[in-house]
C-alpha atoms as a PDB file:
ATOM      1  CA  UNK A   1      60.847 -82.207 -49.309  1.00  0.00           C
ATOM      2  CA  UNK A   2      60.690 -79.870 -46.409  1.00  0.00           C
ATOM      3  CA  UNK A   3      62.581 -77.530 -47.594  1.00  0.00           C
ATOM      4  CA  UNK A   4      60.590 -77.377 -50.980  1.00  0.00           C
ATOM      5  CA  UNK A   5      57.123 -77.293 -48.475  1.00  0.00           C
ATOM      6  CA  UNK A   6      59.201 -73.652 -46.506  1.00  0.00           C
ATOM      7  CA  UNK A   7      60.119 -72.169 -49.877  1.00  0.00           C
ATOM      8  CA  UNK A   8      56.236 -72.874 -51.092  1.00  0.00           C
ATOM      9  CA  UNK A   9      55.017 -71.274 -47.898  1.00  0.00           C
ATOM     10  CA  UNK A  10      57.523 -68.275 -47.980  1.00  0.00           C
ATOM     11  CA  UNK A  11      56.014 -67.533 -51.765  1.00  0.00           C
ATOM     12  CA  UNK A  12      52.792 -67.864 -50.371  1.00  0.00           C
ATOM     13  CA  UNK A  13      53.085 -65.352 -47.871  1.00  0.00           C
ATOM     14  CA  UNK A  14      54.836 -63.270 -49.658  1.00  0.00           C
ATOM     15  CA  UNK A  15      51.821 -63.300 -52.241  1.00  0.00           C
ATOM     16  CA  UNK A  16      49.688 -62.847 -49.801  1.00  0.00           C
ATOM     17  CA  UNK A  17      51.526 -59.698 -48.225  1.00  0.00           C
ATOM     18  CA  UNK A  18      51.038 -58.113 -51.501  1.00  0.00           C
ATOM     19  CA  UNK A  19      46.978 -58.876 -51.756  1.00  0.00           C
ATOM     20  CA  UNK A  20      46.563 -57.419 -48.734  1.00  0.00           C
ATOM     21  CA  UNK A  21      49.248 -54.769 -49.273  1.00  0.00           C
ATOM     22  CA  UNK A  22      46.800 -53.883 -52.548  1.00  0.00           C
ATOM     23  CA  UNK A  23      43.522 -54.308 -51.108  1.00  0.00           C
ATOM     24  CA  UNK A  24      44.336 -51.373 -48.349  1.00  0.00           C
ATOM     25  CA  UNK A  25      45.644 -49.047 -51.123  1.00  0.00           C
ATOM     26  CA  UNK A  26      42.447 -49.888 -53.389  1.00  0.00           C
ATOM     27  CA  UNK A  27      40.191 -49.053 -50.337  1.00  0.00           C
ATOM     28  CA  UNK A  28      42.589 -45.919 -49.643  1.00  0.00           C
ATOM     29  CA  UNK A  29      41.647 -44.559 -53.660  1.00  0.00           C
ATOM     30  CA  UNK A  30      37.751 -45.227 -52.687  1.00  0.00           C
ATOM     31  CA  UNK A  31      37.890 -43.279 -49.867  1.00  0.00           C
ATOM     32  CA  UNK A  32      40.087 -40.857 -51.570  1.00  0.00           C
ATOM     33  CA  UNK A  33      37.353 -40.536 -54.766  1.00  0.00           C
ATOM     34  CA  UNK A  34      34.641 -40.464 -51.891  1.00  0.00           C
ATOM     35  CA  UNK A  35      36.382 -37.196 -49.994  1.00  0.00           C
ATOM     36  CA  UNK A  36      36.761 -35.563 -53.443  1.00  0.00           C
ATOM     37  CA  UNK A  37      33.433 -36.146 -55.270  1.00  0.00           C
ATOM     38  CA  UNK A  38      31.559 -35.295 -52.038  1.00  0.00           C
ATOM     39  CA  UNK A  39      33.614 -34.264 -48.926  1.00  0.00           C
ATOM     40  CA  UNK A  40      32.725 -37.202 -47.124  1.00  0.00           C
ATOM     41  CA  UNK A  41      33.913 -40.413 -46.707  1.00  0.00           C
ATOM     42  CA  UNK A  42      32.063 -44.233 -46.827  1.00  0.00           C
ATOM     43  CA  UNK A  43      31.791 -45.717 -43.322  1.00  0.00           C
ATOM     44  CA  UNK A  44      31.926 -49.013 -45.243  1.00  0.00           C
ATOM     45  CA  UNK A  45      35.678 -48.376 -46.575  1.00  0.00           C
ATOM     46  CA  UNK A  46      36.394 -47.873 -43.350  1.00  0.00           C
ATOM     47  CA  UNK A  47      34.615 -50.757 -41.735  1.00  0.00           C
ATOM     48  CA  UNK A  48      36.274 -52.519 -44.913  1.00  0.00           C
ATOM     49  CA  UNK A  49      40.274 -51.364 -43.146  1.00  0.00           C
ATOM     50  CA  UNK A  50      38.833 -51.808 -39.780  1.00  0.00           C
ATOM     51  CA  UNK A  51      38.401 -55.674 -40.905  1.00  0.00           C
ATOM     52  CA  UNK A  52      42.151 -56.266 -42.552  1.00  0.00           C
ATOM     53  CA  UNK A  53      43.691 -54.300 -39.304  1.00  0.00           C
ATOM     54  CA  UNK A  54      41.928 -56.498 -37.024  1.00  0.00           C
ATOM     55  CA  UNK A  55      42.147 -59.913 -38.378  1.00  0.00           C
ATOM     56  CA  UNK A  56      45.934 -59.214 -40.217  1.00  0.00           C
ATOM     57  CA  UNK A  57      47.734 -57.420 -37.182  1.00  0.00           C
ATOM     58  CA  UNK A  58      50.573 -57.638 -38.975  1.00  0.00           C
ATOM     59  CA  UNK A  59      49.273 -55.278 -41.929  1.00  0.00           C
ATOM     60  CA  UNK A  60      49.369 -52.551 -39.230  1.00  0.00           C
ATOM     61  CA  UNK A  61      53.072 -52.026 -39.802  1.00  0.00           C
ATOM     62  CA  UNK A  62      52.976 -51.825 -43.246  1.00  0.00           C
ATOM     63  CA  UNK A  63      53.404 -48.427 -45.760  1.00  0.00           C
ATOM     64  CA  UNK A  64      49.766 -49.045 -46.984  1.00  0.00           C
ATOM     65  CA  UNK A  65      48.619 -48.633 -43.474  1.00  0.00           C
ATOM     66  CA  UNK A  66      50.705 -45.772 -42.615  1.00  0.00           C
ATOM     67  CA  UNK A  67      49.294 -44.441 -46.014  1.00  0.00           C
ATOM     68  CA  UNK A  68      45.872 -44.644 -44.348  1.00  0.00           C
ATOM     69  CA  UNK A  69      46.288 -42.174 -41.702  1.00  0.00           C
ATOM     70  CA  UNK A  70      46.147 -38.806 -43.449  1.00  0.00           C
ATOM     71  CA  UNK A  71      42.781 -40.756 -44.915  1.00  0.00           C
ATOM     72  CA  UNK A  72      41.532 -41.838 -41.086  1.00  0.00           C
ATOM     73  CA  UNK A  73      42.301 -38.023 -39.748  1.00  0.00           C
ATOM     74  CA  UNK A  74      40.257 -36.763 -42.651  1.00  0.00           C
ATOM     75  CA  UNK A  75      37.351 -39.345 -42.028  1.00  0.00           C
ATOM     76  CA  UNK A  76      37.475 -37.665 -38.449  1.00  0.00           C
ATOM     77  CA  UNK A  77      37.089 -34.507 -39.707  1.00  0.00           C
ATOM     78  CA  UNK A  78      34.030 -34.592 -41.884  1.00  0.00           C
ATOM     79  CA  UNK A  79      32.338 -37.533 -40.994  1.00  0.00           C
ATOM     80  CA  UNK A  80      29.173 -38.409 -39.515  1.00  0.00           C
ATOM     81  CA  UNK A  81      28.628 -40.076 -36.220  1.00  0.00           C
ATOM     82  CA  UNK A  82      29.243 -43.642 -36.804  1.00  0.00           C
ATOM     83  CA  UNK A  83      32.252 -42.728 -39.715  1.00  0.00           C
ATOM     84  CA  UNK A  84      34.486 -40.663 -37.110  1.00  0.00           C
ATOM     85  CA  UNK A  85      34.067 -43.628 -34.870  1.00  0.00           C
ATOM     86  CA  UNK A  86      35.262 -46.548 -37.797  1.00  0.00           C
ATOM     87  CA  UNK A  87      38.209 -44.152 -38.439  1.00  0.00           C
ATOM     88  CA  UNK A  88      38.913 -43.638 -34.593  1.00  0.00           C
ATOM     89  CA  UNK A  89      38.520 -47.564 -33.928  1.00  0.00           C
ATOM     90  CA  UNK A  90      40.903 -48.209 -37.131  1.00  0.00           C
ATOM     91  CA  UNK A  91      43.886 -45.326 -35.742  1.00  0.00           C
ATOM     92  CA  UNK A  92      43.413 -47.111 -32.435  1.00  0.00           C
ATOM     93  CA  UNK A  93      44.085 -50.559 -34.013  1.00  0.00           C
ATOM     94  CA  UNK A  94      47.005 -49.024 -35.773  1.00  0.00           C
ATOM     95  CA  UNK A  95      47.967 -47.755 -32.291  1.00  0.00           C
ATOM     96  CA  UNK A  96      48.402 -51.101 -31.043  1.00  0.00           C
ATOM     97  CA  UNK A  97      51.162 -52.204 -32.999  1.00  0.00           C
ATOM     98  CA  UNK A  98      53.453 -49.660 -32.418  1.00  0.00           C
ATOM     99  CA  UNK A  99      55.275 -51.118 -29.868  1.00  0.00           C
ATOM    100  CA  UNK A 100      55.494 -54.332 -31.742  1.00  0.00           C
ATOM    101  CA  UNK A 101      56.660 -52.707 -35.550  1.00  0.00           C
ATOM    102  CA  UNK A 102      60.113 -50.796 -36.296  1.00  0.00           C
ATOM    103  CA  UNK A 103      60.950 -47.828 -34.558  1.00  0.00           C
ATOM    104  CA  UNK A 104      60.818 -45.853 -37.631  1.00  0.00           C
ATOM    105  CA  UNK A 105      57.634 -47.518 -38.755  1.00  0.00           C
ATOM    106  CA  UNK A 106      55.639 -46.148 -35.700  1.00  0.00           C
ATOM    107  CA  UNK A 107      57.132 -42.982 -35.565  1.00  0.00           C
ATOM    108  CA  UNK A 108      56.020 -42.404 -39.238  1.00  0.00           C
ATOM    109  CA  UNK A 109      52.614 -43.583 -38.037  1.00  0.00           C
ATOM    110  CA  UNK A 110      52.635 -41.482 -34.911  1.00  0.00           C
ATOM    111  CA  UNK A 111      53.592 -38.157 -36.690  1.00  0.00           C
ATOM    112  CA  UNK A 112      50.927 -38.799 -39.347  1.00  0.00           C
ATOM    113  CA  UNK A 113      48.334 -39.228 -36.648  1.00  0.00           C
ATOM    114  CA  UNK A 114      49.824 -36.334 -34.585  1.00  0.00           C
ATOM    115  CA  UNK A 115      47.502 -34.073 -37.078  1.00  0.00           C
ATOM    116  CA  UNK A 116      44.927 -35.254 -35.817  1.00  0.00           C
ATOM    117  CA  UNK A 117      45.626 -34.046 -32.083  1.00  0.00           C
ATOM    118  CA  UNK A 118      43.316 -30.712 -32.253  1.00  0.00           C
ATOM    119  CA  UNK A 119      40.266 -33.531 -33.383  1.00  0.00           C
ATOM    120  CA  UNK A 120      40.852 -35.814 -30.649  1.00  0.00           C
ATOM    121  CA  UNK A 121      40.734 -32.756 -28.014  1.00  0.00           C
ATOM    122  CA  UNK A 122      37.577 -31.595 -29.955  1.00  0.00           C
ATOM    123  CA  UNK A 123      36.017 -35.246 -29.616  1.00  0.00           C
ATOM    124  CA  UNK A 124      36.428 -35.744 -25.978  1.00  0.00           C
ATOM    125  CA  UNK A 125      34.907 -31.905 -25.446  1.00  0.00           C
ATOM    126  CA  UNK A 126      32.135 -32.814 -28.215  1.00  0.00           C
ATOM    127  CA  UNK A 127      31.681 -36.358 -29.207  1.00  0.00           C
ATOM    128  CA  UNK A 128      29.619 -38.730 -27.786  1.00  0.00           C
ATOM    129  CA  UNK A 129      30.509 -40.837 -24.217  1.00  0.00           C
ATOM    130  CA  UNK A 130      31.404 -43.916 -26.166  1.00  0.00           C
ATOM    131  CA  UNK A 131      34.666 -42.148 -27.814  1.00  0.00           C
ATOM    132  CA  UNK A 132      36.228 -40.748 -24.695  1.00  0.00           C
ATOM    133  CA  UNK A 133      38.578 -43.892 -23.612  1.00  0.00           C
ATOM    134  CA  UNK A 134      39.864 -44.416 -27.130  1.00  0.00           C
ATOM    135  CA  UNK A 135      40.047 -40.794 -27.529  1.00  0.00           C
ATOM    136  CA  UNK A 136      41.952 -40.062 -24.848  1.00  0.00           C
ATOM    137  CA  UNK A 137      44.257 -43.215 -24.941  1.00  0.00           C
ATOM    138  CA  UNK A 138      45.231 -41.989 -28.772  1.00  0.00           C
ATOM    139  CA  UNK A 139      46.604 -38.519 -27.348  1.00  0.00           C
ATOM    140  CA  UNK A 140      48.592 -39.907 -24.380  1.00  0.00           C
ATOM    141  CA  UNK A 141      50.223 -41.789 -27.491  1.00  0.00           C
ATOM    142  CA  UNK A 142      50.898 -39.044 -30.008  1.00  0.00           C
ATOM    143  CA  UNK A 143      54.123 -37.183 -30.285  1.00  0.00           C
ATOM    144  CA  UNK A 144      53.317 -33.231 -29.186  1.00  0.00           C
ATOM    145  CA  UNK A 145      51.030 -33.631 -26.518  1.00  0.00           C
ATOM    146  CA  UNK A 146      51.158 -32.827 -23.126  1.00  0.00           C
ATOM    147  CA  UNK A 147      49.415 -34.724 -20.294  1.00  0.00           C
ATOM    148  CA  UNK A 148      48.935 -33.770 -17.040  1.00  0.00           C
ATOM    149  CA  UNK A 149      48.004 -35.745 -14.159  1.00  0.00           C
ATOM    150  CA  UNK A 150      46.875 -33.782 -11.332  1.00  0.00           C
ATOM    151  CA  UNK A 151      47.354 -35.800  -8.142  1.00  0.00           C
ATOM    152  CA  UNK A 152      45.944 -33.659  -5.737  1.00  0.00           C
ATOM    153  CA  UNK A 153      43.520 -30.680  -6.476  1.00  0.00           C
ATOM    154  CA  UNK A 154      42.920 -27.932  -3.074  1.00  0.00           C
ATOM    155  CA  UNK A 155      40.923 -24.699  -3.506  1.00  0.00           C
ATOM    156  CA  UNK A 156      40.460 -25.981  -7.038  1.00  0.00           C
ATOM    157  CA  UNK A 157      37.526 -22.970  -8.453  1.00  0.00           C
END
């Protein structure tokens, strides 16, 4: 009987992978059909992936959500206000699985997001106070960028 109720739970969970799996891909076409019939992108689609990454960490390491990123960095790009900051809070979710997913999983996710470095050094120049910690947390993470602590600053003009 128990092993009947573990084989019952393992299909469940493996249908339920694959909902959640299709729900981020079908939210990844409408913000795909948004960017292409006007430029921009839905801050509810994102709010929409903000919700599955947060309450399903373990979507995070999945190809849907490494799908998501090229989406996220463009939602950065030519977004308003509140959009750059649901696609910022969803790459920093992301973020936080990468030390818990396959190595290869979050060095796919890294190098997608990597794209986004030159937007990230624009938003902490640019972008409102609120975006600065996240911001700035997301580039000490990303493969090809170079921080520099400086310890002690004399004569400093």
């Amino acid at each position: 009987m128990l092993g009947y109720l573990v084989a019952e739970a393992d299909v469940f969970l493996c249908s339920f992978r694959k909902i959640t799996d299709m729900i981020v891909l079908a939210s990844l076409a409408a913000i795909e059909k948004d960017l292409w019939a006007t430029g921009t992108v839905n801050e509810e689609y994102l709010k929409a992936l903000n919700a599955l990454f947060s309450n399903f960490p373990r979507l995070r390491a999945t190809e849907p959500a490494t799908l998501s990123i090229p989406h996220l960095v463009t939602s950065l790009k030519t977004g308003s206000e509140a959009t750059q900051e649901a696609a910022l809070d969803a790459l920093f979710l992301l973020r936080q699985a990468w030390s818990a997913c396959p190595a290869e999983v979050s060095r796919a996710q890294s190098i997608a997001a990597a794209d986004a470095i030159p937007l990230l050094q624009y938003l902490i120049q640019s972008g409102p106070p609120r975006f600065q910690e996240k911001t700035e947390f997301l580039l000490q993470c990303l493969p090809g960028t170079l921080v520099v602590i400086i310890k002690r600053g004399n004569n400093m003009k």
